[in-house]
N, C-alpha and C. Protein backbone atom coordinates (compact mmCIF):
# COMPACT_ATOMS: atom_id res chain seq x y z
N UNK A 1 63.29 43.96 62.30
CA UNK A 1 64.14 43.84 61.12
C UNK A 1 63.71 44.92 60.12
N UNK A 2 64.71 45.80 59.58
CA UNK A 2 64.44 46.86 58.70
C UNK A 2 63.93 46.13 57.15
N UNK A 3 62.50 47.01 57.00
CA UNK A 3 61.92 46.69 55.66
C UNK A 3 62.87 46.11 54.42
N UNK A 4 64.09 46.83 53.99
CA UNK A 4 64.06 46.60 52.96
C UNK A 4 65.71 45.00 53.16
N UNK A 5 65.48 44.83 54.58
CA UNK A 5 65.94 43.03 54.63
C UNK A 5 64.85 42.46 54.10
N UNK A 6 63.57 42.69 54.14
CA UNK A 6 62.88 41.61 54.27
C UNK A 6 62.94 41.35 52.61
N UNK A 7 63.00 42.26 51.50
CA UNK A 7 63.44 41.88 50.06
C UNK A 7 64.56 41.55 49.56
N UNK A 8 65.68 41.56 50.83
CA UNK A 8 66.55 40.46 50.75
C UNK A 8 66.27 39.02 50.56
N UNK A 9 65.66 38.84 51.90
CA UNK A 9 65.40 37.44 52.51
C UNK A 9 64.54 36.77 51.03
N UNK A 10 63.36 37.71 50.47
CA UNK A 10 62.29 37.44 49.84
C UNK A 10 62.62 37.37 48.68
N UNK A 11 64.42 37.86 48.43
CA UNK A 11 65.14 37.30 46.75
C UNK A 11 66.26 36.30 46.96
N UNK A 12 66.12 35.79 48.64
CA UNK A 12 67.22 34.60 48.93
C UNK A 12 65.86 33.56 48.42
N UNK A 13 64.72 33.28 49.00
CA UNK A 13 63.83 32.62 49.29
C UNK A 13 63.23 32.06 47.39
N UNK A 14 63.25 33.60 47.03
CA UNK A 14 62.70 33.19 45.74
C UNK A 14 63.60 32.35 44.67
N UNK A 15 64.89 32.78 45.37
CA UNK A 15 66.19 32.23 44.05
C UNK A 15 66.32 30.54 44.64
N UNK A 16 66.01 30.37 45.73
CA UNK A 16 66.15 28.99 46.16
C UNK A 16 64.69 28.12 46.13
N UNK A 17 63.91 28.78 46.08
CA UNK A 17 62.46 28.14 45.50
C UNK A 17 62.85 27.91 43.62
N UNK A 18 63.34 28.49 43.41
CA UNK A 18 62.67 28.52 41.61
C UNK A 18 64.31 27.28 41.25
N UNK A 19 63.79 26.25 40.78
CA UNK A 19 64.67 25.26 40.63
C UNK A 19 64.76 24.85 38.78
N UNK A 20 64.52 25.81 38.06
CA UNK A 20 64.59 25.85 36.76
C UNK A 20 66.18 25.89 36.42
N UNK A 21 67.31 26.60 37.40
CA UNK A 21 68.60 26.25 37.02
C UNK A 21 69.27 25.14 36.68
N UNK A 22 69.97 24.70 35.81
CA UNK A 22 70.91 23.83 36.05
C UNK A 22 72.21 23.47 36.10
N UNK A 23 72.73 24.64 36.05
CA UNK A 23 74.18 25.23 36.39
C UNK A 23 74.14 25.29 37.63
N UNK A 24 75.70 25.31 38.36
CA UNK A 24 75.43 25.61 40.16
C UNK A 24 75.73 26.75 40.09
N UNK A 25 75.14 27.05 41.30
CA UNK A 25 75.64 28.89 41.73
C UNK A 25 76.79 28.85 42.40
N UNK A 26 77.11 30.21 42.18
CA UNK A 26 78.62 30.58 42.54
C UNK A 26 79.31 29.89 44.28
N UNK A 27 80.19 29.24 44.21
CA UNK A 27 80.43 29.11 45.86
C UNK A 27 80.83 30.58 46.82
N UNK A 28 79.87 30.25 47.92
CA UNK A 28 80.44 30.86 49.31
C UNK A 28 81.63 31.06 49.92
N UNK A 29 81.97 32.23 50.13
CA UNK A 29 83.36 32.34 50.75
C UNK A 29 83.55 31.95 52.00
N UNK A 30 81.95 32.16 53.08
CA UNK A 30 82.28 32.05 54.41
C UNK A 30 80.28 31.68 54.77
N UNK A 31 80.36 30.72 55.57
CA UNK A 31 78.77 30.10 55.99
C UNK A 31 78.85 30.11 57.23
N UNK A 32 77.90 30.85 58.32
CA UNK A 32 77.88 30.97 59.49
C UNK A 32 76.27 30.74 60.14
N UNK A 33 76.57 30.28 61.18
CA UNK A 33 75.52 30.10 62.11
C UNK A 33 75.46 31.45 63.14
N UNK A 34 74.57 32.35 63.56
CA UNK A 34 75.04 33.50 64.56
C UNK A 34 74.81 32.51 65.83
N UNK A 35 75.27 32.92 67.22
CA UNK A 35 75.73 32.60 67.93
C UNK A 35 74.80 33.14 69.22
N UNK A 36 73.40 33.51 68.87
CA UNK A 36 72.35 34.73 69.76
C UNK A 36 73.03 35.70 70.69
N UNK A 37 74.59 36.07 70.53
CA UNK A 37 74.85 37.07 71.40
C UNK A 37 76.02 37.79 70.97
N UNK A 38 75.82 38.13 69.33
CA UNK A 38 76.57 38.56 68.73
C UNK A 38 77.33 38.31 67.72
N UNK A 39 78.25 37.48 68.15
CA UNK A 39 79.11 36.66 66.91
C UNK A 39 78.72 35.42 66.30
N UNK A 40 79.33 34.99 65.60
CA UNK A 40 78.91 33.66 64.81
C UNK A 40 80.42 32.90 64.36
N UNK A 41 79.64 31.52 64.34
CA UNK A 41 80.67 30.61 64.39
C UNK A 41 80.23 30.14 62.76
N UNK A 42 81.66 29.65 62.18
CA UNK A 42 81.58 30.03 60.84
C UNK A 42 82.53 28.75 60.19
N UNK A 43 82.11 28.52 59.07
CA UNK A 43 83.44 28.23 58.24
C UNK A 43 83.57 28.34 57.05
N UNK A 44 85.06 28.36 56.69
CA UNK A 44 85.25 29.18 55.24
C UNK A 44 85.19 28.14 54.32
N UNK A 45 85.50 28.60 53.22
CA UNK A 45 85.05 27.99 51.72
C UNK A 45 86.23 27.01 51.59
N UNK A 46 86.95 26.86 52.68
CA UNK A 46 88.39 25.54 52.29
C UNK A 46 88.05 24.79 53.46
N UNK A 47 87.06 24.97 54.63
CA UNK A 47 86.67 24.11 55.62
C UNK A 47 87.07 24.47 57.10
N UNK A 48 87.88 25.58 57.04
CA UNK A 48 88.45 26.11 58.33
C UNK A 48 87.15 26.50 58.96
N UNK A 49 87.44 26.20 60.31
CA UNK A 49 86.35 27.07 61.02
C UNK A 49 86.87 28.48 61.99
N UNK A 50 85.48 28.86 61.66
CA UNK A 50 86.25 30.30 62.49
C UNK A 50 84.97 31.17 63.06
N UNK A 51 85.74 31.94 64.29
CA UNK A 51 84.86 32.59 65.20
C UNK A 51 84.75 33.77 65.02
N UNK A 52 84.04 34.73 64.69
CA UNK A 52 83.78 35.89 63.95
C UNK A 52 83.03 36.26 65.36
N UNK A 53 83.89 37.84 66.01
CA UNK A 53 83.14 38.67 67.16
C UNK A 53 82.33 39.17 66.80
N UNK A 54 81.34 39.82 67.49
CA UNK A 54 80.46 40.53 67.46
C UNK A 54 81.00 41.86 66.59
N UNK A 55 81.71 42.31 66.81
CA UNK A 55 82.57 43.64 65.52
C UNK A 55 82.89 43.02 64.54
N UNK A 56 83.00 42.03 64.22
CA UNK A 56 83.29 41.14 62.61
C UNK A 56 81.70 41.09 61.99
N UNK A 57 80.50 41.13 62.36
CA UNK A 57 79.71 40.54 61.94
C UNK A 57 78.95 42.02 61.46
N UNK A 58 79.40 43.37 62.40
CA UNK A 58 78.53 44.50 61.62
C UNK A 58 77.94 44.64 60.09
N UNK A 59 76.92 44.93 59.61
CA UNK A 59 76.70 44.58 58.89
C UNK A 59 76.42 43.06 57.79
N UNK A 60 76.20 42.38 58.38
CA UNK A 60 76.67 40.85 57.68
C UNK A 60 75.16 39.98 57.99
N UNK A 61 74.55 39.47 57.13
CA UNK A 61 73.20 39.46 56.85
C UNK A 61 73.63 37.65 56.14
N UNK A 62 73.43 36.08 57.34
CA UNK A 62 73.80 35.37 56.42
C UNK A 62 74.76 34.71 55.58
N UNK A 63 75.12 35.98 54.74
CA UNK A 63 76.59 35.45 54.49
C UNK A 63 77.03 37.02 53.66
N UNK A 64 77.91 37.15 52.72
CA UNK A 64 78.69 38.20 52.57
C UNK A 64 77.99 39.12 51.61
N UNK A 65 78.05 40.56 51.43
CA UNK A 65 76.96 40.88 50.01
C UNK A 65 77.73 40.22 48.61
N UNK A 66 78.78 40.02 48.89
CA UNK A 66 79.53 40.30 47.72
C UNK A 66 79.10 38.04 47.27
N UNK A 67 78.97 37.60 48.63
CA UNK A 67 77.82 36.35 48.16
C UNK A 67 76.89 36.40 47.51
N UNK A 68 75.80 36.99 48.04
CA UNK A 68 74.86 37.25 47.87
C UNK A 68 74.79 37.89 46.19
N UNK A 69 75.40 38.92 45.91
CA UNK A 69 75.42 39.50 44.59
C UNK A 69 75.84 38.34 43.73
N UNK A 70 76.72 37.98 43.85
CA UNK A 70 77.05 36.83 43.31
C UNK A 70 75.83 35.78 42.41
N UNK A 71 75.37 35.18 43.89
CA UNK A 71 73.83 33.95 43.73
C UNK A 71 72.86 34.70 43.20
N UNK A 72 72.49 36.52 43.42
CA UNK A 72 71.92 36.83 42.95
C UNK A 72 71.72 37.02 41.14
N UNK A 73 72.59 37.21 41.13
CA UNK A 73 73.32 37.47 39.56
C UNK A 73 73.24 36.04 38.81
N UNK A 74 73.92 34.71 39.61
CA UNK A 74 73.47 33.93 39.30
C UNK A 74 72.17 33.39 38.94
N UNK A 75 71.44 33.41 40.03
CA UNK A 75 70.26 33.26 39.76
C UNK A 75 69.06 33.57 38.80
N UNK A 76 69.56 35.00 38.62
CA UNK A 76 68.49 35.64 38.08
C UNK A 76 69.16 36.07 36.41
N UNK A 77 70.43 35.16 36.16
CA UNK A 77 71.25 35.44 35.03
C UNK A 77 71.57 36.56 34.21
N UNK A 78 72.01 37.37 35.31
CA UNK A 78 72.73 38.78 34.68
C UNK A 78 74.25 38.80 35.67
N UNK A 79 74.48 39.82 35.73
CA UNK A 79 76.15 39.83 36.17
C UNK A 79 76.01 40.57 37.44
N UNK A 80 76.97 40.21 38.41
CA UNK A 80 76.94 40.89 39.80
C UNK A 80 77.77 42.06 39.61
N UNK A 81 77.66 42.91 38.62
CA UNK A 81 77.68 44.60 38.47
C UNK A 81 76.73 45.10 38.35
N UNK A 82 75.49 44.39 38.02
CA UNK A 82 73.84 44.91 37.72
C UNK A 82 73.27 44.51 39.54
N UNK A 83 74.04 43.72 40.19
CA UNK A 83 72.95 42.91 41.29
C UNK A 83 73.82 43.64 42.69
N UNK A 84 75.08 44.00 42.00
CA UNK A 84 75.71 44.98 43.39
C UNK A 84 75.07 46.11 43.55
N UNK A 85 74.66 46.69 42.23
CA UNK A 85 74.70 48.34 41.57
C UNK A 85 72.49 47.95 42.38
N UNK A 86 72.30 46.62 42.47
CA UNK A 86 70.76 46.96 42.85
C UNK A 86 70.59 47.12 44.34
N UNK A 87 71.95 46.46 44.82
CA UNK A 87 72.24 45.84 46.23
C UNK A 87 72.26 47.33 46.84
N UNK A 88 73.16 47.91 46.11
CA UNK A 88 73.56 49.67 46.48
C UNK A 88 72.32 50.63 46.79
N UNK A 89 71.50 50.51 45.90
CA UNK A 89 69.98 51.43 46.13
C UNK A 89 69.54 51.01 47.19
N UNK A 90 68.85 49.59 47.44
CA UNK A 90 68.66 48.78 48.58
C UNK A 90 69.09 49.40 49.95
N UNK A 91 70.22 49.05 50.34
CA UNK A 91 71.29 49.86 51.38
C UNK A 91 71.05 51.35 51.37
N UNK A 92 70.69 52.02 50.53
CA UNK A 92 70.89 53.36 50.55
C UNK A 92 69.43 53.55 51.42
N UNK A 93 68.33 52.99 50.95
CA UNK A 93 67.01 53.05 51.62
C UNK A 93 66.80 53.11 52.90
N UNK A 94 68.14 51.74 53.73
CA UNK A 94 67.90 52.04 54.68
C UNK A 94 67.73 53.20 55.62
N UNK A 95 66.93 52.90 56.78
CA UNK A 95 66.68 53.96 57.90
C UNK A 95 67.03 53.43 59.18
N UNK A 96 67.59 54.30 59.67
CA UNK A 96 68.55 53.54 61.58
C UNK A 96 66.65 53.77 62.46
């Protein structure tokens, strides 16, 4: 797993450890289980379920960034234009 997932995982982990909120965080558009051979079986934010191929899931870490920015922003109470715009550097770091 490329380094700079693991400060993903380690600002999913921290925002769901620290229970000082008491507002809820933003809802999920789409929650999936992966499937160990590519795709993942999923369902959306109205209850549909759905099967996402292995080419649907490129890139997709969990659940969506635009989730993620979201809970992040939530979490850490600033706006998901500061937590996309951090999401962006992040991504850029990566190395194949």
């Amino acid at each position: 797993m490329p380094r700079p997932l693991y400060g993903l995982m380690l600002l999913g982990v921290l925002a769901l450890a620290s229970s000082c909120r008491h507002s809820n965080p933003p809802p999920l558009s789409l929650i999936c289980l992966l499937d160990g051979f590519g795709g993942a079986d999923c369902v959306t934010a109205s209850g549909v379920k759905k099967y996402l191929a292995p080419s649907e899931t490129l890139n997709m870490w969990a659940t969506t960034q635009a989730d993620m920015s979201n809970f992040s922003a939530w979490c850490y109470d600033t706006n998901p234009k500061n937590t996309s715009s951090a999401m962006r550097v992040i991504s850029g770091e990566l190395r194949p």
